[in-house]
C-alpha atoms as a PDB file:
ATOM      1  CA  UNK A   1       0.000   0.000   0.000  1.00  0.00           C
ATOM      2  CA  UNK A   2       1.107   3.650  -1.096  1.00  0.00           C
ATOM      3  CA  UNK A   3       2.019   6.146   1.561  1.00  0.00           C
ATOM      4  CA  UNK A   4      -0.909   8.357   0.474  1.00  0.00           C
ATOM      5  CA  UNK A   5      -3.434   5.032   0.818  1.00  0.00           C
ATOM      6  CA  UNK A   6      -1.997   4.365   4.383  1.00  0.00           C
ATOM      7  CA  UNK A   7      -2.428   7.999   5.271  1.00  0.00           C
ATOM      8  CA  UNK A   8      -6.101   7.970   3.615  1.00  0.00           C
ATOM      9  CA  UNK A   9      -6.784   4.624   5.403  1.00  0.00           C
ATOM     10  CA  UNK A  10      -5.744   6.289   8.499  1.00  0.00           C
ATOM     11  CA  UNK A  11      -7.398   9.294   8.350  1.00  0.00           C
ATOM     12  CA  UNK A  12     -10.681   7.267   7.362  1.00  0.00           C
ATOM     13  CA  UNK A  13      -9.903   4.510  10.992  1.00  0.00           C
ATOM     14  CA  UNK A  14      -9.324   8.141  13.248  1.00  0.00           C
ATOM     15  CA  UNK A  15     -12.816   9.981  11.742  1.00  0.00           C
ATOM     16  CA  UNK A  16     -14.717   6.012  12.357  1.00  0.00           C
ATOM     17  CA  UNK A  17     -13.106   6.219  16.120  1.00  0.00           C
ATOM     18  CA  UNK A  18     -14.353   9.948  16.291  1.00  0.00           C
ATOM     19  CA  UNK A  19     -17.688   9.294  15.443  1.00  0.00           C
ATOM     20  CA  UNK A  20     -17.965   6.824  18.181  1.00  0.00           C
ATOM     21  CA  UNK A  21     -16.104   8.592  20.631  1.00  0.00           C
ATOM     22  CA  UNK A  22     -18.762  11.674  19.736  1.00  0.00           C
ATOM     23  CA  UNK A  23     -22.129   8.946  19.693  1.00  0.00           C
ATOM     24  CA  UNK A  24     -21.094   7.699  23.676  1.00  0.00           C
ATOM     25  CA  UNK A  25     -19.771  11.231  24.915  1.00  0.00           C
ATOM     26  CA  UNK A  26     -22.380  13.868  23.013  1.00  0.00           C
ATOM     27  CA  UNK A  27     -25.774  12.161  25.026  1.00  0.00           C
ATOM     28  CA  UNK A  28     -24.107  12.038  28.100  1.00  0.00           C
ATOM     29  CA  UNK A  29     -22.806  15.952  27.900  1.00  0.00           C
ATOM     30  CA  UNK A  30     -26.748  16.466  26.638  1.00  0.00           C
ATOM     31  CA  UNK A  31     -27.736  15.066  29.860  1.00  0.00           C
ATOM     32  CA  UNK A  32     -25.529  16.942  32.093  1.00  0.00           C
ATOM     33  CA  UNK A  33     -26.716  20.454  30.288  1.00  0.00           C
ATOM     34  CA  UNK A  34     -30.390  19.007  30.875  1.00  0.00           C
ATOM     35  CA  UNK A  35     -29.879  18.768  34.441  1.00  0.00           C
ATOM     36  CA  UNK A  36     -27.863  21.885  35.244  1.00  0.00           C
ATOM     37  CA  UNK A  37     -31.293  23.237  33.501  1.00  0.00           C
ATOM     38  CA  UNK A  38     -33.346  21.705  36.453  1.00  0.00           C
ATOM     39  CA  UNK A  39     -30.873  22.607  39.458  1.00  0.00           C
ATOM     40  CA  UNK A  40     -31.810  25.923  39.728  1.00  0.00           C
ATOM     41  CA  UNK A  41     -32.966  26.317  43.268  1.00  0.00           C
ATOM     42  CA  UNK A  42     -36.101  27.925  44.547  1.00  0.00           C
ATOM     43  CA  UNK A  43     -35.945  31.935  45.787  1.00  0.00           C
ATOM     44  CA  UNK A  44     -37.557  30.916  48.912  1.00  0.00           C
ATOM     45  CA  UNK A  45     -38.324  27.892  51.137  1.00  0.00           C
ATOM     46  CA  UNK A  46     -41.563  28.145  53.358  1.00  0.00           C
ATOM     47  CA  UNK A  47     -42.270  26.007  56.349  1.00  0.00           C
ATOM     48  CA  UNK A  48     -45.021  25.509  58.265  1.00  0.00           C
ATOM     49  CA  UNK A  49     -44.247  24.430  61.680  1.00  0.00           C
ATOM     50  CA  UNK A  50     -46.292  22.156  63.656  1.00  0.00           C
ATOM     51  CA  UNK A  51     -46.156  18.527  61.705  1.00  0.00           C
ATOM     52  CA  UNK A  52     -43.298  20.239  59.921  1.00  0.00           C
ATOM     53  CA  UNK A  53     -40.554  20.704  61.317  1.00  0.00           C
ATOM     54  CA  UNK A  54     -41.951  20.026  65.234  1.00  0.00           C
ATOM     55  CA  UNK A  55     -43.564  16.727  66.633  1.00  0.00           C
ATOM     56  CA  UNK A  56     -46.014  19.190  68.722  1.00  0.00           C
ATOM     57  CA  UNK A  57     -49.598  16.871  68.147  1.00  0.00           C
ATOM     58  CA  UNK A  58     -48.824  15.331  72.453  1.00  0.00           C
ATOM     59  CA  UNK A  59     -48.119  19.128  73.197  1.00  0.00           C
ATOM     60  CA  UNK A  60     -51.485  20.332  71.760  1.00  0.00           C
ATOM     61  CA  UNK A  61     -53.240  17.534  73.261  1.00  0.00           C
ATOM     62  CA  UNK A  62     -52.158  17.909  76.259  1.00  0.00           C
ATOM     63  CA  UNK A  63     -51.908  21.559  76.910  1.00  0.00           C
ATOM     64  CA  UNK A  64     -56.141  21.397  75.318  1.00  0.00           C
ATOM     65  CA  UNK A  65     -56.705  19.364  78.157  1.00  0.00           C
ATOM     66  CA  UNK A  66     -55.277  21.811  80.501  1.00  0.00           C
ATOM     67  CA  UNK A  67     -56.727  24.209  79.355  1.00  0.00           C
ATOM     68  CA  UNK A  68     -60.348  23.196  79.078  1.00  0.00           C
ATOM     69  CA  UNK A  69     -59.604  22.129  82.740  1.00  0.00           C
ATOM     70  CA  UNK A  70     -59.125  25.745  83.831  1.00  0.00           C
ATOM     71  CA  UNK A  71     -61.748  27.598  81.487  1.00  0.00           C
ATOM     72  CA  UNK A  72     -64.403  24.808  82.271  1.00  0.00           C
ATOM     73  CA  UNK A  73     -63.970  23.124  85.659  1.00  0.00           C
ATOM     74  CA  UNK A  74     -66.693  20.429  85.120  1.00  0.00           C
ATOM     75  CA  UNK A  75     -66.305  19.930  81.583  1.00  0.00           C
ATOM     76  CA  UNK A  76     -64.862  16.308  80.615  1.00  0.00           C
ATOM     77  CA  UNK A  77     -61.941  17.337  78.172  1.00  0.00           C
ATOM     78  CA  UNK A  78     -61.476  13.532  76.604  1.00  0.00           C
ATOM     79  CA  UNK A  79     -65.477  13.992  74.791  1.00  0.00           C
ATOM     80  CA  UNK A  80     -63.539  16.349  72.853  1.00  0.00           C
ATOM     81  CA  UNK A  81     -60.541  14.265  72.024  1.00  0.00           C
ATOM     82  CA  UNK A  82     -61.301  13.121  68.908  1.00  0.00           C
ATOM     83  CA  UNK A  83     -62.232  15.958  66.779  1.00  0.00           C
ATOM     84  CA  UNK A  84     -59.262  17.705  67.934  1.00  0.00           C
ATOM     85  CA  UNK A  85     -57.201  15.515  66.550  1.00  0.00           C
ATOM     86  CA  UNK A  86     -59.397  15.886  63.315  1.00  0.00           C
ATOM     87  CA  UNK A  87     -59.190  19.842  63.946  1.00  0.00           C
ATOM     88  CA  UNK A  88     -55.068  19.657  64.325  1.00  0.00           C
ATOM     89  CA  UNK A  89     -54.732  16.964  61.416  1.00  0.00           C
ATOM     90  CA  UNK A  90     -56.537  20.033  58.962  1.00  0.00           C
ATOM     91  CA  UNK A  91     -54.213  22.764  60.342  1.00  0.00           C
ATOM     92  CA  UNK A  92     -56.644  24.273  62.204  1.00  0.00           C
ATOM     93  CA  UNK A  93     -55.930  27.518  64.178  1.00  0.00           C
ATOM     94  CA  UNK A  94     -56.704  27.391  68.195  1.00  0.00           C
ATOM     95  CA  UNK A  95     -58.910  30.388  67.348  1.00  0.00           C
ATOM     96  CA  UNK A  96     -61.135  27.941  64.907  1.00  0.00           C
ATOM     97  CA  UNK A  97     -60.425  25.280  67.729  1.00  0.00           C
ATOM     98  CA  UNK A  98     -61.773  26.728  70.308  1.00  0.00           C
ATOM     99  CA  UNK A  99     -65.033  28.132  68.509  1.00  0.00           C
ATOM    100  CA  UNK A 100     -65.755  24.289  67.089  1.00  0.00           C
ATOM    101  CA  UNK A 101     -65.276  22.493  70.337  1.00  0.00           C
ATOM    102  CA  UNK A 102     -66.668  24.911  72.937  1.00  0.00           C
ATOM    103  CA  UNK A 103     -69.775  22.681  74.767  1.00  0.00           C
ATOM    104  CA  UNK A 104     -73.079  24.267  73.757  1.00  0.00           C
ATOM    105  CA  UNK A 105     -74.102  24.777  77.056  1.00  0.00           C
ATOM    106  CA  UNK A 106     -71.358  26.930  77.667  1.00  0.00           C
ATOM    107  CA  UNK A 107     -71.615  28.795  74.456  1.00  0.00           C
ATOM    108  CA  UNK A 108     -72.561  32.191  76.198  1.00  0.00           C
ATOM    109  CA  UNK A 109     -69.301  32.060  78.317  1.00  0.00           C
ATOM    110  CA  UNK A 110     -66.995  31.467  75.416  1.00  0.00           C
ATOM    111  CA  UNK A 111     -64.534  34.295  75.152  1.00  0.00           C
ATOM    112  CA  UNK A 112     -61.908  33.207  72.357  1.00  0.00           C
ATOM    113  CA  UNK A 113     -59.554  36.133  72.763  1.00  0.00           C
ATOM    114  CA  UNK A 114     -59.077  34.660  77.063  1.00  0.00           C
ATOM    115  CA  UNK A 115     -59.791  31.126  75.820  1.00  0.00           C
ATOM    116  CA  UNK A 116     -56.328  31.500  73.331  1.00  0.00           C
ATOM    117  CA  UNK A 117     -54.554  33.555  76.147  1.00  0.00           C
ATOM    118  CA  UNK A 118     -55.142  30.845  79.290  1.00  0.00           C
ATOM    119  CA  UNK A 119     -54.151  28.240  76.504  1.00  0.00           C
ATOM    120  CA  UNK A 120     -50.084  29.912  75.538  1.00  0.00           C
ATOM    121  CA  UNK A 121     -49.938  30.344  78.769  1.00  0.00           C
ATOM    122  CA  UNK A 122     -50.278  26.785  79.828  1.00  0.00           C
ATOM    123  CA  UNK A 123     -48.464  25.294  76.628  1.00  0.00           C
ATOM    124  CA  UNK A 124     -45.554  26.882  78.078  1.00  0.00           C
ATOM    125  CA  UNK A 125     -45.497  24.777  81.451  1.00  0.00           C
ATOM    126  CA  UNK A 126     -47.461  21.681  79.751  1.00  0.00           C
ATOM    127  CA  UNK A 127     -46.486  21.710  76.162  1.00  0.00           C
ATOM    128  CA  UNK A 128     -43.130  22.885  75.637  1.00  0.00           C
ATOM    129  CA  UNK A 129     -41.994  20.017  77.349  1.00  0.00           C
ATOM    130  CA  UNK A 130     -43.709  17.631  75.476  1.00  0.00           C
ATOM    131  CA  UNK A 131     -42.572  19.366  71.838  1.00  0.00           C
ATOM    132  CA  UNK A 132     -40.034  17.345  69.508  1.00  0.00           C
ATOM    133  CA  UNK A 133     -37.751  18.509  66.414  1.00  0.00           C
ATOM    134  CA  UNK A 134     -38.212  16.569  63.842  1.00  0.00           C
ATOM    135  CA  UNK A 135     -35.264  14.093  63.197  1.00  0.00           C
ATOM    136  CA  UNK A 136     -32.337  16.033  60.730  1.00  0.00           C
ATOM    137  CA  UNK A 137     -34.549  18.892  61.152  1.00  0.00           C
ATOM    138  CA  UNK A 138     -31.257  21.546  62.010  1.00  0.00           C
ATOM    139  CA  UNK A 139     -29.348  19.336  59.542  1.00  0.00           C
ATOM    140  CA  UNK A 140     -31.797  20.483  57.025  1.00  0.00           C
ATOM    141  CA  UNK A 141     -32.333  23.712  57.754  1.00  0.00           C
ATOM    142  CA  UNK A 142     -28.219  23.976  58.026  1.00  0.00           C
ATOM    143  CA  UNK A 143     -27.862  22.010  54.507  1.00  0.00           C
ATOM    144  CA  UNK A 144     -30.400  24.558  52.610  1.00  0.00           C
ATOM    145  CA  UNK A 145     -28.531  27.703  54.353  1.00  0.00           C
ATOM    146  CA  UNK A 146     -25.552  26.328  53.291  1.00  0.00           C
ATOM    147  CA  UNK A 147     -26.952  26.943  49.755  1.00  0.00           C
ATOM    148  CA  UNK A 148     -28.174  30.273  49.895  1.00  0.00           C
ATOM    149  CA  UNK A 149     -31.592  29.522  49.653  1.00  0.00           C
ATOM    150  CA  UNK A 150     -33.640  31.876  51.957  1.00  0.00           C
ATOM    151  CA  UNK A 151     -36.373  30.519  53.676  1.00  0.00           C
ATOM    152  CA  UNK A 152     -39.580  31.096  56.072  1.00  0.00           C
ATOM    153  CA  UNK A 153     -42.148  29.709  58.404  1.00  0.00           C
ATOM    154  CA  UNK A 154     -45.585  30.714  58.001  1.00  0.00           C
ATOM    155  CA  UNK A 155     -47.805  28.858  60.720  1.00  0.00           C
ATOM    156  CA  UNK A 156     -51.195  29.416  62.095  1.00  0.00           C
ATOM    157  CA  UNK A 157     -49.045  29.141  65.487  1.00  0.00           C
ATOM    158  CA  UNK A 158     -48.221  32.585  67.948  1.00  0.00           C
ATOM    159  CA  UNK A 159     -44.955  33.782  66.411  1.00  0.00           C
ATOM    160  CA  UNK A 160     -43.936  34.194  69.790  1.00  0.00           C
ATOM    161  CA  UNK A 161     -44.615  30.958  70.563  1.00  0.00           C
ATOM    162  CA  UNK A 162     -42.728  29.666  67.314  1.00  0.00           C
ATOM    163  CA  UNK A 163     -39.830  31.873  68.179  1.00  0.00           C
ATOM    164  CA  UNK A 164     -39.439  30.401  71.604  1.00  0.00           C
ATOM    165  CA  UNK A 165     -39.827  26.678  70.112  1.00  0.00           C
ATOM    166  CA  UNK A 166     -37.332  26.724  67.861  1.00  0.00           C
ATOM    167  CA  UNK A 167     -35.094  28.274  70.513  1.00  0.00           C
ATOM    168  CA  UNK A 168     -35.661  25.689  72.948  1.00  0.00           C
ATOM    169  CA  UNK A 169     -34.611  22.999  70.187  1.00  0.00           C
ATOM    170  CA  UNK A 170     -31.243  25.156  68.497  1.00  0.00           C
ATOM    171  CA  UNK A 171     -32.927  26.171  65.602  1.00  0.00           C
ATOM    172  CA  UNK A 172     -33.182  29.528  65.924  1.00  0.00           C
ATOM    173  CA  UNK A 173     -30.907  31.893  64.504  1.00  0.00           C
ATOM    174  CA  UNK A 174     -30.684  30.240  60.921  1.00  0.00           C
ATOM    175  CA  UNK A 175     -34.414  31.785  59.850  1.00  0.00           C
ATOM    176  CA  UNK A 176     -34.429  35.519  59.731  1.00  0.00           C
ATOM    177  CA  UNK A 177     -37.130  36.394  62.796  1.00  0.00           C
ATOM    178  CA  UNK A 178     -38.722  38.784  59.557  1.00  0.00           C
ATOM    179  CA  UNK A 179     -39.422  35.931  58.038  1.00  0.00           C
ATOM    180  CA  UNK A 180     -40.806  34.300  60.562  1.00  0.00           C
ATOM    181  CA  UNK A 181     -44.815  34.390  60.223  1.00  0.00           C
ATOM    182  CA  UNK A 182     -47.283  33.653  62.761  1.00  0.00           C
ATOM    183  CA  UNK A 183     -50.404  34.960  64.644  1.00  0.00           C
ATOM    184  CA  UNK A 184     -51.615  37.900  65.049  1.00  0.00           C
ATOM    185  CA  UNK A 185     -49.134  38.984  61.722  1.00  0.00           C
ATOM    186  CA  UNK A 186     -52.195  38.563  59.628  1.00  0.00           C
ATOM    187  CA  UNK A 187     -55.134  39.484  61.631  1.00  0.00           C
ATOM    188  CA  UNK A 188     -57.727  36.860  60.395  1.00  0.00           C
ATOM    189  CA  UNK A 189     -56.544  35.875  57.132  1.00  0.00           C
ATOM    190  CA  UNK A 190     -54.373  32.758  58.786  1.00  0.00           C
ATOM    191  CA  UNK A 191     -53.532  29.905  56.303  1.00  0.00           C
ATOM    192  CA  UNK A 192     -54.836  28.839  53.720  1.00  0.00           C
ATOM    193  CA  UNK A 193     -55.945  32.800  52.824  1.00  0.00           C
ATOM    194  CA  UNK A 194     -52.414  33.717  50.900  1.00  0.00           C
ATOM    195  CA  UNK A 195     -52.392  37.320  52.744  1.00  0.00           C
ATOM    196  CA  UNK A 196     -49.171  35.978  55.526  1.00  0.00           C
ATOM    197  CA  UNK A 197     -47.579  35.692  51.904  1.00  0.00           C
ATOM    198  CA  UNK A 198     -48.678  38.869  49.633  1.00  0.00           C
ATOM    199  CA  UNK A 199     -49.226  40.995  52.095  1.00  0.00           C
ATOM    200  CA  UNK A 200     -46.306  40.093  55.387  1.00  0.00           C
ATOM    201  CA  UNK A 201     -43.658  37.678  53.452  1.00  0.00           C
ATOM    202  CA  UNK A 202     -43.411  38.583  50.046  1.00  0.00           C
ATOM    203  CA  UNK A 203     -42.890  42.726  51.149  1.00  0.00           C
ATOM    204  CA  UNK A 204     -40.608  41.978  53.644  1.00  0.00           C
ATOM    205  CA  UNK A 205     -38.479  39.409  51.281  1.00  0.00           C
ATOM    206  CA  UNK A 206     -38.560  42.083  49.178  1.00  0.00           C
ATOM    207  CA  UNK A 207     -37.222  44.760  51.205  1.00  0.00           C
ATOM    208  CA  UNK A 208     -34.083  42.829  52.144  1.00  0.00           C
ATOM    209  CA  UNK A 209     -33.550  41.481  48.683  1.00  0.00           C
ATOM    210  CA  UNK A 210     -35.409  43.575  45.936  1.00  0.00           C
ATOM    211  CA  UNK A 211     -36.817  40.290  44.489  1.00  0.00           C
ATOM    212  CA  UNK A 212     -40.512  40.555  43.697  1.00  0.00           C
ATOM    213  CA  UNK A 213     -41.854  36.976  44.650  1.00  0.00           C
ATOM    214  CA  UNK A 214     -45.472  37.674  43.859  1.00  0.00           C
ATOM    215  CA  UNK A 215     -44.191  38.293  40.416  1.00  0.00           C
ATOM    216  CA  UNK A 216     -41.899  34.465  40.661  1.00  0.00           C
ATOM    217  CA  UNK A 217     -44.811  31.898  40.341  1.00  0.00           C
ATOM    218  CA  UNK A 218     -43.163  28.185  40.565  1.00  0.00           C
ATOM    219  CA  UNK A 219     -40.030  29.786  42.574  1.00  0.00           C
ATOM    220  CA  UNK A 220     -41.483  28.796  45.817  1.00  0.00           C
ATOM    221  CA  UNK A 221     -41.582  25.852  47.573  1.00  0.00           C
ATOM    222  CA  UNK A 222     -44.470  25.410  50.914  1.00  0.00           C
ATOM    223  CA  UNK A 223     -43.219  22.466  53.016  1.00  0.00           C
ATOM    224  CA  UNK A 224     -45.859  21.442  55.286  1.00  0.00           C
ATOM    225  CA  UNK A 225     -48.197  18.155  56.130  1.00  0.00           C
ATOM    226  CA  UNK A 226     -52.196  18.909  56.020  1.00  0.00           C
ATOM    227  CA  UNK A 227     -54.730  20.257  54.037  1.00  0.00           C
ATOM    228  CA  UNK A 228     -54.622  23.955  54.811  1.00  0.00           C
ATOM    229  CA  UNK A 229     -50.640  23.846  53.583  1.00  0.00           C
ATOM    230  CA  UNK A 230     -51.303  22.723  50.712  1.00  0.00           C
ATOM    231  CA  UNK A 231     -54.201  24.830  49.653  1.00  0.00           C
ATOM    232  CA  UNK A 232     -51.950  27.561  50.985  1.00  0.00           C
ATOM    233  CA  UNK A 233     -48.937  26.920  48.330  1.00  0.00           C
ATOM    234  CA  UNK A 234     -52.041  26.752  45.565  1.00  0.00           C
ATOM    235  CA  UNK A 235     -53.050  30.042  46.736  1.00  0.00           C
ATOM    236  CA  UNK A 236     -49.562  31.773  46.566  1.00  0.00           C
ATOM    237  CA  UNK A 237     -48.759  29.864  43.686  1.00  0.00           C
ATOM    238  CA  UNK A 238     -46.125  27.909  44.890  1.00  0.00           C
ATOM    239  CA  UNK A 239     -45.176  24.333  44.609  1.00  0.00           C
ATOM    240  CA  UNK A 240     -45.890  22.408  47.837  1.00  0.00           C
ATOM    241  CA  UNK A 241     -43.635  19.604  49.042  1.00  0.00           C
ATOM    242  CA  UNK A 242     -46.327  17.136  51.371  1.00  0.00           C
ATOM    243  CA  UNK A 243     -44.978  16.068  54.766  1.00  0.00           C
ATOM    244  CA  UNK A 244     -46.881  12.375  55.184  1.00  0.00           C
ATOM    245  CA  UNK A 245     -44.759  12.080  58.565  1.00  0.00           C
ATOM    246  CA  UNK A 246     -46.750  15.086  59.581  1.00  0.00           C
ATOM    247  CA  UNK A 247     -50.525  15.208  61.633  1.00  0.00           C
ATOM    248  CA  UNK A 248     -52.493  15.812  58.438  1.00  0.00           C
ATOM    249  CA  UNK A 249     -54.964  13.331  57.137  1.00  0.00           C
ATOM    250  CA  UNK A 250     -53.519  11.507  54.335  1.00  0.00           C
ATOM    251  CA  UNK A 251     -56.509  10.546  52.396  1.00  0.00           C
ATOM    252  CA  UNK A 252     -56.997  14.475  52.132  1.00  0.00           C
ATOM    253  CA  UNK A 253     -53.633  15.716  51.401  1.00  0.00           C
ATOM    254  CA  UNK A 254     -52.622  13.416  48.604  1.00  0.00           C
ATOM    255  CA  UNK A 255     -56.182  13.841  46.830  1.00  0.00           C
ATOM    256  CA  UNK A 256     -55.027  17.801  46.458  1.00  0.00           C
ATOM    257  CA  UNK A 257     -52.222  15.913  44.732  1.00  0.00           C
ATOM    258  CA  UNK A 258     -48.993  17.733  45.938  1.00  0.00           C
ATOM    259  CA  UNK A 259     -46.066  18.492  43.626  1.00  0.00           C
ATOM    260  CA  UNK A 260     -43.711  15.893  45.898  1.00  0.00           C
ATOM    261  CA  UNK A 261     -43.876  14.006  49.003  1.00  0.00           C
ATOM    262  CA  UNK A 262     -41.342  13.061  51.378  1.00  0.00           C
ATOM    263  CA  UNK A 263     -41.267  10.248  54.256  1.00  0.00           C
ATOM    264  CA  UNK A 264     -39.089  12.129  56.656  1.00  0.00           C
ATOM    265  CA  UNK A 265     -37.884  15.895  56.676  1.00  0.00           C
ATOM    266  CA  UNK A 266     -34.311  14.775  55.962  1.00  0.00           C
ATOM    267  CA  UNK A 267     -35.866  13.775  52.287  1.00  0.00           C
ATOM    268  CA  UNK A 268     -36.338  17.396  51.488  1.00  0.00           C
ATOM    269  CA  UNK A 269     -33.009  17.655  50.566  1.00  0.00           C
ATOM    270  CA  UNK A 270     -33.426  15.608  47.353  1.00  0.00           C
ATOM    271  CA  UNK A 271     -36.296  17.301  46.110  1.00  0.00           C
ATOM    272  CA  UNK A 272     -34.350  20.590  46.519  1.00  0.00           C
ATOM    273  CA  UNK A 273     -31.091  18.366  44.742  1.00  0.00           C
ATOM    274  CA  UNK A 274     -33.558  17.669  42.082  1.00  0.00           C
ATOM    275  CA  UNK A 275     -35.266  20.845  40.990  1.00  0.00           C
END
């Protein structure tokens, strides 16, 4: 064979060894570009808090039972057991707790605004001690920090209260308190009514940022476990991640078929990896 045919025959073997080299390599470079598309992370991270990112369903119970014990001295708190588990399971605020479960016979004594007052003051001494962090739940909040994603609570919870909970459990600190939302913030528009969000979050966000999230549909993820949650994300037009570790009733929450759901809060961290 000629020079010039071993040089053409060459030439012909290294273009072949390209063109395979190109079919195995060019997908898998597609695929990389395709995911770096999909990693961008959320502006903002909401939480709710109880069922969230604190075991608190004992601490209710309990501090209910106190509670009814004080306001009503003959009244048998356990009749009322199982709708408030129904009421806490639907995100229910004490205020719409209280004005279901008062007895009827005592309906002309019921004074919500002392009702909600006797009842922080006793969760303190009989609920507080009862509360739980979710497992990983600093690990997660640390991890998503770590990232520069901001993030929130919203809760139908006393901010104080929420404050002083996360506190007690070394989470505080890594939310801004600003963005920490909670009764009375938002008079009576508490979750699922989107005003904590358009008219208390998104401002403040915006202040310390400049970012305009009511204009950022999709850009925010809700994290939280019952129906008022997720009707709340739907509202604000977020996505909403469904906590089934959480008190809400599952039949419910995945029929309003939320965007993902994780078993435990330390799964959150994959959805976020997989945006």
């Amino acid at each position: 064979m000629s020079v010039a045919n071993r040089v053409v025959s060459s030439i012909t073997a290294l273009g072949r060894h390209l063109a395979k080299l190109i079919a195995v390599v060019l997908p898998s470079i597609r695929r990389k570009r395709k995911n770096a598309a999909k990693s961008i992370p959320p502006k903002l991270i909401i939480f709710d808090f109880d069922g969230t990112l604190m075991n608190t369903m004992d601490a209710i119970k309990e501090t209910w039972a106190h509670a009814l014990k004080t306001l009503l001295p003959n009244f048998d708190p356990s009749t009322t057991e199982k709708e408030l588990e129904r009421l806490i399971s639907s995100g229910a605020a004490a205020r719409v707790t209280f004005d279901t479960l008062w007895p009827a016979e005592h309906r002309d004594s019921l004074n919500i605004d002392y009702c909600i007052r006797v009842f922080r003051e006793l969760y303190i001494e009989h609920g507080l001690p009862l509360q739980k962090a979710f497992p990983c739940a600093k690990e997660v909040l640390l991890a998503i920090a770590s990232r520069e994603i901001p993030m929130a609570i919203v809760s139908n919870k006393g901010v104080e209260m929420i404050k002083t909970s996360l506190k007690q459990h070394g989470l505080d600190g890594i939310i801004p308190d600003e963005y920490i939302i909670g009764d009375p913030l938002y008079g009576e528009n508490r979750k699922p009514h989107p005003a904590s969000y358009t008219d208390i979050l998104a401002p403040r966000f915006r202040a310390k940022t400049g970012e305009d999230l009511l204009a950022a549909e999709g850009d925010v993820i809700m994290v939280g476990d019952t129906i008022s949650d997720i009707k709340f994300a739907r509202n604000i037009g977020a996505k909403v991640c469904w906590c089934s570790f959480g008190d809400g009733n599952k039949e419910e929450c995945t029929g309003l078929q939320p965007d993902f759901t994780i078993a435990t809060l330390a799964d959150l961290t994959e959805v976020i990896n997989g945006l």
